[in-house]
PDB file of N, CA and C in Angstrom:
ATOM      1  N   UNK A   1       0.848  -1.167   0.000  1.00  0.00           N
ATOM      2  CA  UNK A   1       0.000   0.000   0.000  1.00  0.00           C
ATOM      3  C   UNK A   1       0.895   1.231   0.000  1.00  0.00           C
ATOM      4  N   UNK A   2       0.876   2.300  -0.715  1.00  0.00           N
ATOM      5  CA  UNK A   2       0.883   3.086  -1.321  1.00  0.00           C
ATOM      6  C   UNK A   2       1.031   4.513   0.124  1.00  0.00           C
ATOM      7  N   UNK A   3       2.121   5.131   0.261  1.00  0.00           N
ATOM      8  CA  UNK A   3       1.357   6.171   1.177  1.00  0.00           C
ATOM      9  C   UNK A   3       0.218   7.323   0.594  1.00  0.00           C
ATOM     10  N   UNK A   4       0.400   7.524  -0.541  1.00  0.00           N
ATOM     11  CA  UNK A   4      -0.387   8.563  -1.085  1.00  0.00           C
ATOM     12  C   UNK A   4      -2.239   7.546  -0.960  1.00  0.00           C
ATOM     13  N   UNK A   5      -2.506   5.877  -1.029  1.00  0.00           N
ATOM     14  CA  UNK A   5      -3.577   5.503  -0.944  1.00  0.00           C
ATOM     15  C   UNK A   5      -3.615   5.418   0.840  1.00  0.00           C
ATOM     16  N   UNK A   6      -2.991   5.105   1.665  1.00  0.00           N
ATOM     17  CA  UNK A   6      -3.015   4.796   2.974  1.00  0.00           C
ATOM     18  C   UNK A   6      -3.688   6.260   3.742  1.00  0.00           C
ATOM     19  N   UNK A   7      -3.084   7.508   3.093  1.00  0.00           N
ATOM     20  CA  UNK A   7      -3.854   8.873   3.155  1.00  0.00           C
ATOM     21  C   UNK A   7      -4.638   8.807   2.957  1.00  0.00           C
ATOM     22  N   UNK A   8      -5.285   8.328   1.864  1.00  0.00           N
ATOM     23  CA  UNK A   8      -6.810   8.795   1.325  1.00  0.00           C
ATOM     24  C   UNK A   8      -7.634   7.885   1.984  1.00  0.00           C
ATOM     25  N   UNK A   9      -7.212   6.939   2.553  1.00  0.00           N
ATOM     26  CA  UNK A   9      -8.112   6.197   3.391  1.00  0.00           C
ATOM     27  C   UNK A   9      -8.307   6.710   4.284  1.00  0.00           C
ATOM     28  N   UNK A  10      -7.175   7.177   5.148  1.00  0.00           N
ATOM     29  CA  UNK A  10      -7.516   8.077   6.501  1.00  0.00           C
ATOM     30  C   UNK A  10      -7.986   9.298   6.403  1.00  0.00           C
ATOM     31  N   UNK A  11      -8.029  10.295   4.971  1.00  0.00           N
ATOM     32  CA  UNK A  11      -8.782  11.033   5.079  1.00  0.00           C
ATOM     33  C   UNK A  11     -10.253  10.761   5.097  1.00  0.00           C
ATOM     34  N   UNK A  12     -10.853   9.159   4.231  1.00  0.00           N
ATOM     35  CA  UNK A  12     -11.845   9.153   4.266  1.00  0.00           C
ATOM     36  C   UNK A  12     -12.750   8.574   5.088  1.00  0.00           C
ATOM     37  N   UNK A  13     -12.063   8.307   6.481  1.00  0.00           N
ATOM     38  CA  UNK A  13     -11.946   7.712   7.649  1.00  0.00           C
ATOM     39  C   UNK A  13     -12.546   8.923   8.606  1.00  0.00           C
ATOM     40  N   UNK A  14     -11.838  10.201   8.040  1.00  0.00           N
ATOM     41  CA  UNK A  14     -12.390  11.675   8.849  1.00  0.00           C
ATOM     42  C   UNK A  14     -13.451  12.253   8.237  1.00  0.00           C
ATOM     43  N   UNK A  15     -13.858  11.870   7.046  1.00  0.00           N
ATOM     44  CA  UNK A  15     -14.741  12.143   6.120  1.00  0.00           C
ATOM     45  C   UNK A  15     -16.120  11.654   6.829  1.00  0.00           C
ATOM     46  N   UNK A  16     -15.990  10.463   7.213  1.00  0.00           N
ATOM     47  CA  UNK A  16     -16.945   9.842   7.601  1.00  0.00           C
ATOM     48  C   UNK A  16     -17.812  10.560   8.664  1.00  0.00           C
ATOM     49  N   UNK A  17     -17.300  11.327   9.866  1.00  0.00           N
ATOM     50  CA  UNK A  17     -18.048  12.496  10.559  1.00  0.00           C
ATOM     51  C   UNK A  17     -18.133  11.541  11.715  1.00  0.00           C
ATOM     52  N   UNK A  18     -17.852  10.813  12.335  1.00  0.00           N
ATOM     53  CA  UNK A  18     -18.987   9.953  13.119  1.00  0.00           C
ATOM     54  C   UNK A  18     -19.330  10.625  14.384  1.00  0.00           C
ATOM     55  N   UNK A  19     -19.122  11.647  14.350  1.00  0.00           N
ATOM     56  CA  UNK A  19     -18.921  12.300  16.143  1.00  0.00           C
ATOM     57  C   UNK A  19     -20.256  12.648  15.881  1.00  0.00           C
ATOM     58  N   UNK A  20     -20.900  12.806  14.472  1.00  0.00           N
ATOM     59  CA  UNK A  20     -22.481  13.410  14.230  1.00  0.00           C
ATOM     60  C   UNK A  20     -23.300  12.183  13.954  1.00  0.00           C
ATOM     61  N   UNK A  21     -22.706  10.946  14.194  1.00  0.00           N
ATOM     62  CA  UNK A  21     -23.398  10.083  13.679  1.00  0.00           C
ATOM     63  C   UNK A  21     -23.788   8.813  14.711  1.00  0.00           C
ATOM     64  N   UNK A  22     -24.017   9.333  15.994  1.00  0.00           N
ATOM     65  CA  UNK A  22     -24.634   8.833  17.528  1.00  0.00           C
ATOM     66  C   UNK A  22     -25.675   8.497  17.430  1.00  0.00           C
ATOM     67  N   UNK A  23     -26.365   8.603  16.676  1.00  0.00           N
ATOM     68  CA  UNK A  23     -28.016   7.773  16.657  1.00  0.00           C
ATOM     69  C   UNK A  23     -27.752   6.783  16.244  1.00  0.00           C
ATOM     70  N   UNK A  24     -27.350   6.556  15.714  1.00  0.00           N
ATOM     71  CA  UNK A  24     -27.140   4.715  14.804  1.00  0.00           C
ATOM     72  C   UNK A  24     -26.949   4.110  15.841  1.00  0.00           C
ATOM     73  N   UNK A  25     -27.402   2.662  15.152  1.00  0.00           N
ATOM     74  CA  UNK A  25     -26.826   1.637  16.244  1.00  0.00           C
ATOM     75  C   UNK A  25     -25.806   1.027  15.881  1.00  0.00           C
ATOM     76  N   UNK A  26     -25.104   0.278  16.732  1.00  0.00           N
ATOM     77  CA  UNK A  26     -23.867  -0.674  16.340  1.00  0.00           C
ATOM     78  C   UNK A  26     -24.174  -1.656  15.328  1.00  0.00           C
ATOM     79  N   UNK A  27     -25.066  -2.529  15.245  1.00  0.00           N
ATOM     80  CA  UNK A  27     -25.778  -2.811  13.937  1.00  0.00           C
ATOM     81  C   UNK A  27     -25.644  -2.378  12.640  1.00  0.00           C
ATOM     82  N   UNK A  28     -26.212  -1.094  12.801  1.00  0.00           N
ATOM     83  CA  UNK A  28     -26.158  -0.102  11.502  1.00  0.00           C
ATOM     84  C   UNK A  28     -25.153   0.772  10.850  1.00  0.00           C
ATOM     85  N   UNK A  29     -24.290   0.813  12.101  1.00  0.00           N
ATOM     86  CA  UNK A  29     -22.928   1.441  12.135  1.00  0.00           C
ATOM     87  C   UNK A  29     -22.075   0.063  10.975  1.00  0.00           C
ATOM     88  N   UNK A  30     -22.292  -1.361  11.461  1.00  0.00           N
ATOM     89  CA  UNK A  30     -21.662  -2.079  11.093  1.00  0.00           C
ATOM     90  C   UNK A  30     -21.819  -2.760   9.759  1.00  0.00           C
ATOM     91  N   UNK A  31     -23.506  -2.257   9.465  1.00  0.00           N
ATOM     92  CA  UNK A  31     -24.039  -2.751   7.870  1.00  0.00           C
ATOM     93  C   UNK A  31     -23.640  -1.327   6.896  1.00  0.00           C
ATOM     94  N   UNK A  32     -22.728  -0.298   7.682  1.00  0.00           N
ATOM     95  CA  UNK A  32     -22.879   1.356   6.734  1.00  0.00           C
ATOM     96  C   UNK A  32     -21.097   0.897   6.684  1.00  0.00           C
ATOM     97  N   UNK A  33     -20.336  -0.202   7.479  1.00  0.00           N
ATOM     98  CA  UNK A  33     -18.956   0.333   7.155  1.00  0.00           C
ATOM     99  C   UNK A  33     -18.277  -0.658   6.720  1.00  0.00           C
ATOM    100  N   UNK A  34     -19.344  -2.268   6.937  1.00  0.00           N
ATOM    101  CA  UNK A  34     -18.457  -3.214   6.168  1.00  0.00           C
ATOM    102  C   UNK A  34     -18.061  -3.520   4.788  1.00  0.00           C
ATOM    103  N   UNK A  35     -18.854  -2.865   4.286  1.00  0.00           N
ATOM    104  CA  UNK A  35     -18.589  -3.245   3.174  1.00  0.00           C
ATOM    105  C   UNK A  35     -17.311  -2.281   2.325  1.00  0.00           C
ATOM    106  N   UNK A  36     -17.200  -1.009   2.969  1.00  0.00           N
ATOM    107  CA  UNK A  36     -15.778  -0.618   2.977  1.00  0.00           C
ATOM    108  C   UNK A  36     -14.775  -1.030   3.363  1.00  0.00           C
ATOM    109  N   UNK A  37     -14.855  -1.193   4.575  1.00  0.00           N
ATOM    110  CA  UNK A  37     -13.988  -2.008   5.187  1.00  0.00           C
ATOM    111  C   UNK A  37     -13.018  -3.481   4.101  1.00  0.00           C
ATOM    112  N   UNK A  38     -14.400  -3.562   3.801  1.00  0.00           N
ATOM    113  CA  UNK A  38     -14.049  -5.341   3.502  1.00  0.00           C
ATOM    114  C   UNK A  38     -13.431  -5.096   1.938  1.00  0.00           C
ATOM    115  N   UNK A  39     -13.902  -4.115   1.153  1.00  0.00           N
ATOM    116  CA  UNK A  39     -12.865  -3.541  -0.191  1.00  0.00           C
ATOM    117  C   UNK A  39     -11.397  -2.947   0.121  1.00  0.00           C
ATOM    118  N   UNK A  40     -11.479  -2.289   0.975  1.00  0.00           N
ATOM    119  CA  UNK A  40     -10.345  -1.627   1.095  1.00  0.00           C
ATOM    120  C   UNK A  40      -8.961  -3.275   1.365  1.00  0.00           C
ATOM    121  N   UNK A  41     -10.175  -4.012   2.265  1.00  0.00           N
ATOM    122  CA  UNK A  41      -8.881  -5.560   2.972  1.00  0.00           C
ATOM    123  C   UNK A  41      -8.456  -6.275   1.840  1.00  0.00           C
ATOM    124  N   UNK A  42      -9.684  -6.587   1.006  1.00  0.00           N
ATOM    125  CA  UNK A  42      -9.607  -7.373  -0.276  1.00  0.00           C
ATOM    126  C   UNK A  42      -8.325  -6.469  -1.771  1.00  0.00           C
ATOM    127  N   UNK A  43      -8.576  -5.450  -1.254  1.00  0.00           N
ATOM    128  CA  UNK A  43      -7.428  -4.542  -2.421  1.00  0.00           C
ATOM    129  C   UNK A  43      -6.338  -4.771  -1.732  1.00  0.00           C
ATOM    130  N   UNK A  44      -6.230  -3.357  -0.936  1.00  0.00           N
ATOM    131  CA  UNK A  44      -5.179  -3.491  -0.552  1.00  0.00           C
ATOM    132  C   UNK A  44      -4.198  -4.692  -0.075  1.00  0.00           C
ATOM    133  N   UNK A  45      -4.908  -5.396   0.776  1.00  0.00           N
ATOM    134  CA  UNK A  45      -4.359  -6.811   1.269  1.00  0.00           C
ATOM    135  C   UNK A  45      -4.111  -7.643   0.584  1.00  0.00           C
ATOM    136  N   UNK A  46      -4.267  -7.814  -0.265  1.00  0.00           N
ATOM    137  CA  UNK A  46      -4.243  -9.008  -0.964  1.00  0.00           C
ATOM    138  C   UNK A  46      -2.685  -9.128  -1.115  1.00  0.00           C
ATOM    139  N   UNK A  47      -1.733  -8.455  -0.941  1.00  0.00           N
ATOM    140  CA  UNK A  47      -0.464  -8.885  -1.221  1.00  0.00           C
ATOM    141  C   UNK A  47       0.639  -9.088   0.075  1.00  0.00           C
ATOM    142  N   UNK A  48       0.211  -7.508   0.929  1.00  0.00           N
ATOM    143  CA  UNK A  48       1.201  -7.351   2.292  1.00  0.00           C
ATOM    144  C   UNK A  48      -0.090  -7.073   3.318  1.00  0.00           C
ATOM    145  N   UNK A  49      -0.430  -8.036   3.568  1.00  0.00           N
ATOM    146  CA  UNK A  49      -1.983  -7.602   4.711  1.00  0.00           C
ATOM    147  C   UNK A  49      -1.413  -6.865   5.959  1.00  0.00           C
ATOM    148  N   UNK A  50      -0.069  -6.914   6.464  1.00  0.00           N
ATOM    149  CA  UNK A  50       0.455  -6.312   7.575  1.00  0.00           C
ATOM    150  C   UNK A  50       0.424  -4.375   6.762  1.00  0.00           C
ATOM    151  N   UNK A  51       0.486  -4.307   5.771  1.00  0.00           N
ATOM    152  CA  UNK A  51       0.691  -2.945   5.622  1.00  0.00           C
ATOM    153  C   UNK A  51      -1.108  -1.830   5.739  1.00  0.00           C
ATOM    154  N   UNK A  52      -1.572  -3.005   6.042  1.00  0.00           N
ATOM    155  CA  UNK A  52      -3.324  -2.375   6.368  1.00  0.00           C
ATOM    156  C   UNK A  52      -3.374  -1.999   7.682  1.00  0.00           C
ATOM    157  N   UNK A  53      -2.351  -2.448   8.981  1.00  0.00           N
ATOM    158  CA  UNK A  53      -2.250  -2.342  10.040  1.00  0.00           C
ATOM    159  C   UNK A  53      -2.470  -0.844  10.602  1.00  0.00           C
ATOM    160  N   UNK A  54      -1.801   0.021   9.705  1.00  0.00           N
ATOM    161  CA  UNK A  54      -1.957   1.670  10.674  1.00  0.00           C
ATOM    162  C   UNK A  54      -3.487   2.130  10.208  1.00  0.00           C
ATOM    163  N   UNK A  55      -3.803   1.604   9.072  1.00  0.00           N
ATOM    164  CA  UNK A  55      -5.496   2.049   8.549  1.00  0.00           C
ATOM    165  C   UNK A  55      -6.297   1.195   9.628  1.00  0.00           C
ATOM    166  N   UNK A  56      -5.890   0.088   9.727  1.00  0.00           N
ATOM    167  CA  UNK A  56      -7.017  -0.655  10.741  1.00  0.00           C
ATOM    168  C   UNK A  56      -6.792  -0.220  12.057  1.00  0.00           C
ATOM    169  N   UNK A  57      -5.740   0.286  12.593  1.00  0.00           N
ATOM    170  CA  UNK A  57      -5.577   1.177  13.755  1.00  0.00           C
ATOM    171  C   UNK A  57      -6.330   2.689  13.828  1.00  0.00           C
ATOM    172  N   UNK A  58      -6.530   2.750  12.849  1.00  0.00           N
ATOM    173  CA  UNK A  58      -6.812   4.663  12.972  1.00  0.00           C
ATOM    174  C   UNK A  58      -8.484   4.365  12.699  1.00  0.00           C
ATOM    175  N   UNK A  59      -9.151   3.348  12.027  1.00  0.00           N
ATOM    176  CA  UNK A  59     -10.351   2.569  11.880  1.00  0.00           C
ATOM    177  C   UNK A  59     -10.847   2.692  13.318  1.00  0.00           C
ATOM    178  N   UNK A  60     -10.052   1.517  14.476  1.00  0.00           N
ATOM    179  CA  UNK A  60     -10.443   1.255  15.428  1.00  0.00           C
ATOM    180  C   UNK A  60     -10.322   2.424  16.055  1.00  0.00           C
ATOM    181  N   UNK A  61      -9.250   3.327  16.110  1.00  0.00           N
ATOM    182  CA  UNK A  61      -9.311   4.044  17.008  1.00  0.00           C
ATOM    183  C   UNK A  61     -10.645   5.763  16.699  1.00  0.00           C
ATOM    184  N   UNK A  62     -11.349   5.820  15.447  1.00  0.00           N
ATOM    185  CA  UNK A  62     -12.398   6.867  15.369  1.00  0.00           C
ATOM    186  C   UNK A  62     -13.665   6.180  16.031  1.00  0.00           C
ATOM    187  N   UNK A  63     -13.782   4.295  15.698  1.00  0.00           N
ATOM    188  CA  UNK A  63     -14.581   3.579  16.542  1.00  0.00           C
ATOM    189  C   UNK A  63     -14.516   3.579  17.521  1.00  0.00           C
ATOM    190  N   UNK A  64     -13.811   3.331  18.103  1.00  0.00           N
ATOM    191  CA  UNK A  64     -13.933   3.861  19.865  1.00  0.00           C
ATOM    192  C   UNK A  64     -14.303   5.097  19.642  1.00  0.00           C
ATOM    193  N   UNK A  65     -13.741   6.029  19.899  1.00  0.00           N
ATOM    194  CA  UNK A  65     -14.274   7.275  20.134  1.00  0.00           C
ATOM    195  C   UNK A  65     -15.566   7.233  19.626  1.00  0.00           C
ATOM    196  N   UNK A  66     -16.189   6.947  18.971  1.00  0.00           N
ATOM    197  CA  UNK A  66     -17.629   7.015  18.714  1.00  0.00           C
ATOM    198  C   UNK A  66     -18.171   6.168  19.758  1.00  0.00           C
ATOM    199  N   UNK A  67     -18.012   4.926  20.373  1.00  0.00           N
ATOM    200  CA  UNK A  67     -18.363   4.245  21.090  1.00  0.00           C
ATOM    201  C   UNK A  67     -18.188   4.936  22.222  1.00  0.00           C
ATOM    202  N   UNK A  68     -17.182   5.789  22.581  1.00  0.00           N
ATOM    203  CA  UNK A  68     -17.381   6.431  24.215  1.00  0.00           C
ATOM    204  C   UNK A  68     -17.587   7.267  24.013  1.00  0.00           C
ATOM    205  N   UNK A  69     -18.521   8.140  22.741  1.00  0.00           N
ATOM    206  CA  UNK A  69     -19.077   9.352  23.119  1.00  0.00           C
ATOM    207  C   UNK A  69     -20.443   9.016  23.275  1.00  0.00           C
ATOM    208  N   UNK A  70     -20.794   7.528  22.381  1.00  0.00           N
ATOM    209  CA  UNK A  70     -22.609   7.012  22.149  1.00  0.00           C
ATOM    210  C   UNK A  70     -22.858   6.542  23.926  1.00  0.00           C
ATOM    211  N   UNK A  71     -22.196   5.488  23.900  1.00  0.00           N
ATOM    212  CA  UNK A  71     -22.506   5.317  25.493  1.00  0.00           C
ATOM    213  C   UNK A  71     -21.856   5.695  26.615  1.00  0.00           C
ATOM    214  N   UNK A  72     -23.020   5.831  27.687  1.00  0.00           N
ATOM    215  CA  UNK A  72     -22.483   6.513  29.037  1.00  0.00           C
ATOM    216  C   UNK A  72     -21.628   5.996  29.873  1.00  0.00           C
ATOM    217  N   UNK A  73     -22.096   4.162  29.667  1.00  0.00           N
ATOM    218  CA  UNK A  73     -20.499   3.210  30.921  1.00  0.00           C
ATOM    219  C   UNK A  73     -19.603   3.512  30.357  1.00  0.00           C
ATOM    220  N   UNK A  74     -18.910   3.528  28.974  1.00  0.00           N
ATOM    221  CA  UNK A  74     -17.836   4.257  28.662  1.00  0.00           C
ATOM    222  C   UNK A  74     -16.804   5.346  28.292  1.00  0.00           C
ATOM    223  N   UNK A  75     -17.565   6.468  28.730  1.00  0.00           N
ATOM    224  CA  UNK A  75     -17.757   7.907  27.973  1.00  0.00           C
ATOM    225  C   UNK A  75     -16.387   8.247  28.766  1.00  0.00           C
ATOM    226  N   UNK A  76     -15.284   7.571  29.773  1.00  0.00           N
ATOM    227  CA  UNK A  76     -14.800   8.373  30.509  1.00  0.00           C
ATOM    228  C   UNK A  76     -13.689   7.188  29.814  1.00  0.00           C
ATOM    229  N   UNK A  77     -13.551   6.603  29.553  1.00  0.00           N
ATOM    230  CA  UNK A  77     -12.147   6.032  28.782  1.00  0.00           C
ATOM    231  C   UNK A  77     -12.327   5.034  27.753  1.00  0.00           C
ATOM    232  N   UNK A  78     -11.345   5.337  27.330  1.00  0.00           N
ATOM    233  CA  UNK A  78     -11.019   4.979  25.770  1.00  0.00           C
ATOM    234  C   UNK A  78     -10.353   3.587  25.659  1.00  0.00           C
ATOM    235  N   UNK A  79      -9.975   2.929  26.496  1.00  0.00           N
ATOM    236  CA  UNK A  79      -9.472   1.411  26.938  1.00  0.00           C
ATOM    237  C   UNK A  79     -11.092   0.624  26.873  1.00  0.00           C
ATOM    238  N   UNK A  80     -12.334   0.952  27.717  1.00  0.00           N
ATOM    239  CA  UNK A  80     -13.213   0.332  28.128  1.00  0.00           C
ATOM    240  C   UNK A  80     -14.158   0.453  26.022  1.00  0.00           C
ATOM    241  N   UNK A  81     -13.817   1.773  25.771  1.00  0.00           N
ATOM    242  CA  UNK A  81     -14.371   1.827  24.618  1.00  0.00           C
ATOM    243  C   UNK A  81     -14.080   0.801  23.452  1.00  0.00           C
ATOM    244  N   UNK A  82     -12.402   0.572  23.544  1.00  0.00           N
ATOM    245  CA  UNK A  82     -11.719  -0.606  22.705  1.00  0.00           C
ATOM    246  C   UNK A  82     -12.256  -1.924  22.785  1.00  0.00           C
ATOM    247  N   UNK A  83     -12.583  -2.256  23.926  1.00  0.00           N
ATOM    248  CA  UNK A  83     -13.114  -3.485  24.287  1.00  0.00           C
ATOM    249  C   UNK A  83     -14.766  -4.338  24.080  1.00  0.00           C
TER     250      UNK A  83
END
């Protein structure tokens, strides 16, 4: 992967807004992002799957934060949100 494509993923990672997007459910959150998700693994990956690692990090880490801003048991850390 490409740094100039590994960018455009993470820009479109910020693109996504999710700090406005708290009504959804985890459900719906998960039928609106797999199927990105699952193009981006199938392209990119298909040759060095370890080089998807900082996109699937920066993935998980806007998911959490959406997860501890949606709910209240976790709203105070970002460890309990990961989990």
């Amino acid at each position: 992967m490409s740094g100039r494509a590994a960018k455009a993923i993470r820009q479109t990672v910020r693109g996504w807004d999710l700090s406005h997007r708290t009504p959804l459910s985890l459900e719906v959150m998960a039928r609106w992002l797999n199927p990105m998700l699952r193009g981006w693994i199938n392209y990119y990956g298909r040759f060095y799957r370890s080089a998807m690692d900082c996109i699937a990090s920066h993935v998980d880490l806007h998911l959490a934060k959406w997860v501890a801003r949606k709910y209240k048991r976790v709203h105070g850390s970002l460890a309990q949100a990961y989990e």
